[in-house]
Protein backbone atom coordinates (compact mmCIF):
# COMPACT_ATOMS: atom_id res chain seq x y z
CA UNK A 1 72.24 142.57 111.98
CA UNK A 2 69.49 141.32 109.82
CA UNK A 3 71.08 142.41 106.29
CA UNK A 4 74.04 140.55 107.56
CA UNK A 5 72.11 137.31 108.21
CA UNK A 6 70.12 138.03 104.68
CA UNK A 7 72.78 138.93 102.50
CA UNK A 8 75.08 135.82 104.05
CA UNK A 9 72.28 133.41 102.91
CA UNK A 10 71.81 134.36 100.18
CA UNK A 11 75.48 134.37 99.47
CA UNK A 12 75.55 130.12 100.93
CA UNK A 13 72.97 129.42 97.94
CA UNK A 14 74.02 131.36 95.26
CA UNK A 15 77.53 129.31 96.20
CA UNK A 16 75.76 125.70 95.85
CA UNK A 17 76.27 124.56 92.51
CA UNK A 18 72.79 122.46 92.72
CA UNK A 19 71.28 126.25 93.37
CA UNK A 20 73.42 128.17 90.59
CA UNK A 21 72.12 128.28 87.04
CA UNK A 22 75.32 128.88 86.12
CA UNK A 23 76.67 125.41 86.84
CA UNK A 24 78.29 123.59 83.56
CA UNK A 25 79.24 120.67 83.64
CA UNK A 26 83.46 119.61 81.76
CA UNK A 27 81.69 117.57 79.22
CA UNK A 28 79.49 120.63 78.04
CA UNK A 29 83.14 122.74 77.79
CA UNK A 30 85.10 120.28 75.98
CA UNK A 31 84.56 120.85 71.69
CA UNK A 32 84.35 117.51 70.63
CA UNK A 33 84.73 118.72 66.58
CA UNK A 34 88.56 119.81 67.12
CA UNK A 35 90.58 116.40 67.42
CA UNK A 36 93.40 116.80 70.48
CA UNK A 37 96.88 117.85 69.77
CA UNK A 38 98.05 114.69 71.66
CA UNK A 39 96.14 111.65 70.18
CA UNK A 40 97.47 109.97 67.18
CA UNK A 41 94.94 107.12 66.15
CA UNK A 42 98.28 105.32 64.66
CA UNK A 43 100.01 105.30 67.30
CA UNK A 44 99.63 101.78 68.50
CA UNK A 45 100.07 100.12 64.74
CA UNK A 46 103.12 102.53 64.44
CA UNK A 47 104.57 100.93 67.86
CA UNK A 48 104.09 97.76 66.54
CA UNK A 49 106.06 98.78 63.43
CA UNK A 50 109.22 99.79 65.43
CA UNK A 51 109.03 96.72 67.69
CA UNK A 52 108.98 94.29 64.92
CA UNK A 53 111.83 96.09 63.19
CA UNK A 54 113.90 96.73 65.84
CA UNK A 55 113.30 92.57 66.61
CA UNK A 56 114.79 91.99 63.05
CA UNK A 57 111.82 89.22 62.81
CA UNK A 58 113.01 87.20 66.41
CA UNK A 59 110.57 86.69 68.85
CA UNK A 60 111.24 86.96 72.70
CA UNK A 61 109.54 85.24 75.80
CA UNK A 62 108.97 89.06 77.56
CA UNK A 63 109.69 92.63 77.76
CA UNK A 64 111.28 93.27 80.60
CA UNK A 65 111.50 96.62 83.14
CA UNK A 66 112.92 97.50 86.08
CA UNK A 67 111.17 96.90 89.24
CA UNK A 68 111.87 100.30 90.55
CA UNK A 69 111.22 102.84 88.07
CA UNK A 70 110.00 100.80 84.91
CA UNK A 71 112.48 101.23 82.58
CA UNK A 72 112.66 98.98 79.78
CA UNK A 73 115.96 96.83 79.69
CA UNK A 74 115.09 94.17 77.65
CA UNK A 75 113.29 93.55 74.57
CA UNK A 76 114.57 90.30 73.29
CA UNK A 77 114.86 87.55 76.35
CA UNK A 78 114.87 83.92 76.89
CA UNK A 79 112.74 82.40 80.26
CA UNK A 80 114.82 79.96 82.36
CA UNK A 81 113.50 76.70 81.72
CA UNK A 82 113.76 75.82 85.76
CA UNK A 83 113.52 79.02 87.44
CA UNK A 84 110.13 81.18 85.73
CA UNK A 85 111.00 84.35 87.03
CA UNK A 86 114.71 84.49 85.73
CA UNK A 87 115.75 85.27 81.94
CA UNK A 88 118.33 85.07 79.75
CA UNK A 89 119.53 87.95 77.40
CA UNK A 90 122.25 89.66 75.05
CA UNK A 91 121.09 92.84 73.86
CA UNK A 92 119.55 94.77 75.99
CA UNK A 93 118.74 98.56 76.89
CA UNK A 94 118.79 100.68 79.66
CA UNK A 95 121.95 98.68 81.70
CA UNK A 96 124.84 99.31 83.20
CA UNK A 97 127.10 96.78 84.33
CA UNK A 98 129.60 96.75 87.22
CA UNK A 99 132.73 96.10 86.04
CA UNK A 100 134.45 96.96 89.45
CA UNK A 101 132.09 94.46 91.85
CA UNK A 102 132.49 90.74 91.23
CA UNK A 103 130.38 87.79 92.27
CA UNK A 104 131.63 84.62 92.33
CA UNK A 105 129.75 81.38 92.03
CA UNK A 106 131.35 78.33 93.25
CA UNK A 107 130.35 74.37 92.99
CA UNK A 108 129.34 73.24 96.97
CA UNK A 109 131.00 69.42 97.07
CA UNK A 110 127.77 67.58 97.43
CA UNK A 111 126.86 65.90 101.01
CA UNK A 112 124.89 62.59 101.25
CA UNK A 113 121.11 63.38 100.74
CA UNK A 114 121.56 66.44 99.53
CA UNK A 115 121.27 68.16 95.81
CA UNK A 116 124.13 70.00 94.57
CA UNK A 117 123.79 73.77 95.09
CA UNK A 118 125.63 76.76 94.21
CA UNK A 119 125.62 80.17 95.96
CA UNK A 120 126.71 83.38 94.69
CA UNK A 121 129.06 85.71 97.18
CA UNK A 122 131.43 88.83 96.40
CA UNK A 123 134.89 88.78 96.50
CA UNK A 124 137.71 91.10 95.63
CA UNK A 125 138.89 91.44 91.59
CA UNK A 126 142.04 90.73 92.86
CA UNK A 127 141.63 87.28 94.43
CA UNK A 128 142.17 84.51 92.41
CA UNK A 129 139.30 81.79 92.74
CA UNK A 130 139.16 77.88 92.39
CA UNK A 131 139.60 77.14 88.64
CA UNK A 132 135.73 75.36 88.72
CA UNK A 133 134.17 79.13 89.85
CA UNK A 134 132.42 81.59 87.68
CA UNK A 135 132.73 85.09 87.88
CA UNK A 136 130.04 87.51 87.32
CA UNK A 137 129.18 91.28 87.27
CA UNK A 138 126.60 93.02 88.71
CA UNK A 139 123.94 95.21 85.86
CA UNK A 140 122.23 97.45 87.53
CA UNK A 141 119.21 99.68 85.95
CA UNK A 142 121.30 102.80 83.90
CA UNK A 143 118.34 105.03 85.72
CA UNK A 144 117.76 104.35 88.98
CA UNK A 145 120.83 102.07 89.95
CA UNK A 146 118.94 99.40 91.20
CA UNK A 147 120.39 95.30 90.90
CA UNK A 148 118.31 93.60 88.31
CA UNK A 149 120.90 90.94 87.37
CA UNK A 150 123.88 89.59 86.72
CA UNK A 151 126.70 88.91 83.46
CA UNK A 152 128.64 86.07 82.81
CA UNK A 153 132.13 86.08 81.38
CA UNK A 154 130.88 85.12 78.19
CA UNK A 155 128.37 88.74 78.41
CA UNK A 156 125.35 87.08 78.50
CA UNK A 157 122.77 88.68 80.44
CA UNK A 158 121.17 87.00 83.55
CA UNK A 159 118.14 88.81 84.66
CA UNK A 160 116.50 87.78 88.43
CA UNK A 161 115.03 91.10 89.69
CA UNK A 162 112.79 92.59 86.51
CA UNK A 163 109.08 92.57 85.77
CA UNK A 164 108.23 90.71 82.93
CA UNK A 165 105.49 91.90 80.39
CA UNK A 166 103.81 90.14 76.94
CA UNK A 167 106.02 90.85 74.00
């Protein structure tokens, strides 16, 4: 019984890395004269590169992605003058619009002491709507399906439900 108690002390300190002499720490593995196969030092200047030629020289208010998985679907957008969180596109990435579901917008008669609003509800393709409506078509993200906006019957782009980043 006493070699057991010995040998299974022994066996808790050798097991402490404070106690072990043996005990290296990840910097002291890594070799800091071989460069890693992943790291490009260009990278970033080289991303710029693409972005300004892919831009053609235009500018844009934000990137945006989708809020689900982060996608990229825009590049090139315009920031609703009224409504911050809302842009404005035509080219974009990444989309995929619903050419089967319809929203239509109509124009509420305005009350006394009220503004004039709009609201946006689905209807069928099929039914034919007041002449002063606008019809519009889901987009939803080409990866994860989720709604990020609307488009117009002229195919512009109306984003309400993307993350915005710096362009």
């Amino acid at each position: 019984m006493e070699n057991r108690q010995e040998s299974s002390g022994k066996d808790q300190s050798m097991d402490s890395p404070t106690n072990s002499q043996q005990t290296v720490s990840e910097d002291d593995e890594i070799d800091y004269s071989v460069k890693p196969e992943f790291y490009d030092s260009d990278m970033d200047d080289k991303d710029e590169m693409w972005m300004h030629k892919r831009r053609g020289g235009r500018t844009s208010d934000a990137i945006l992605s989708c809020p689900a998985c982060f996608t990229t679907v825009c590049f090139e957008c315009q920031r609703h003058e009224k409504y911050l969180t809302q842009y404005r596109a035509v080219f974009v990435v990444n989309c995929k619009v619903e050419k089967d579901r319809v929203h239509k917008q109509s124009a509420r008669t305005p009350r006394k002491g009220r503004k004039r609003g709009r609201e946006l509800e689905p209807v069928d393709r099929e039914e034919p709507g007041p002449a002063d409506s606008e019809t519009f078509n889901p987009v939803t993200c080409s990866v994860c399906s989720t709604e990020i906006g609307v488009t117009d019957e002229e195919e512009i782009y109306h984003f309400f439900n993307v993350i915005p980043s710096e362009s």
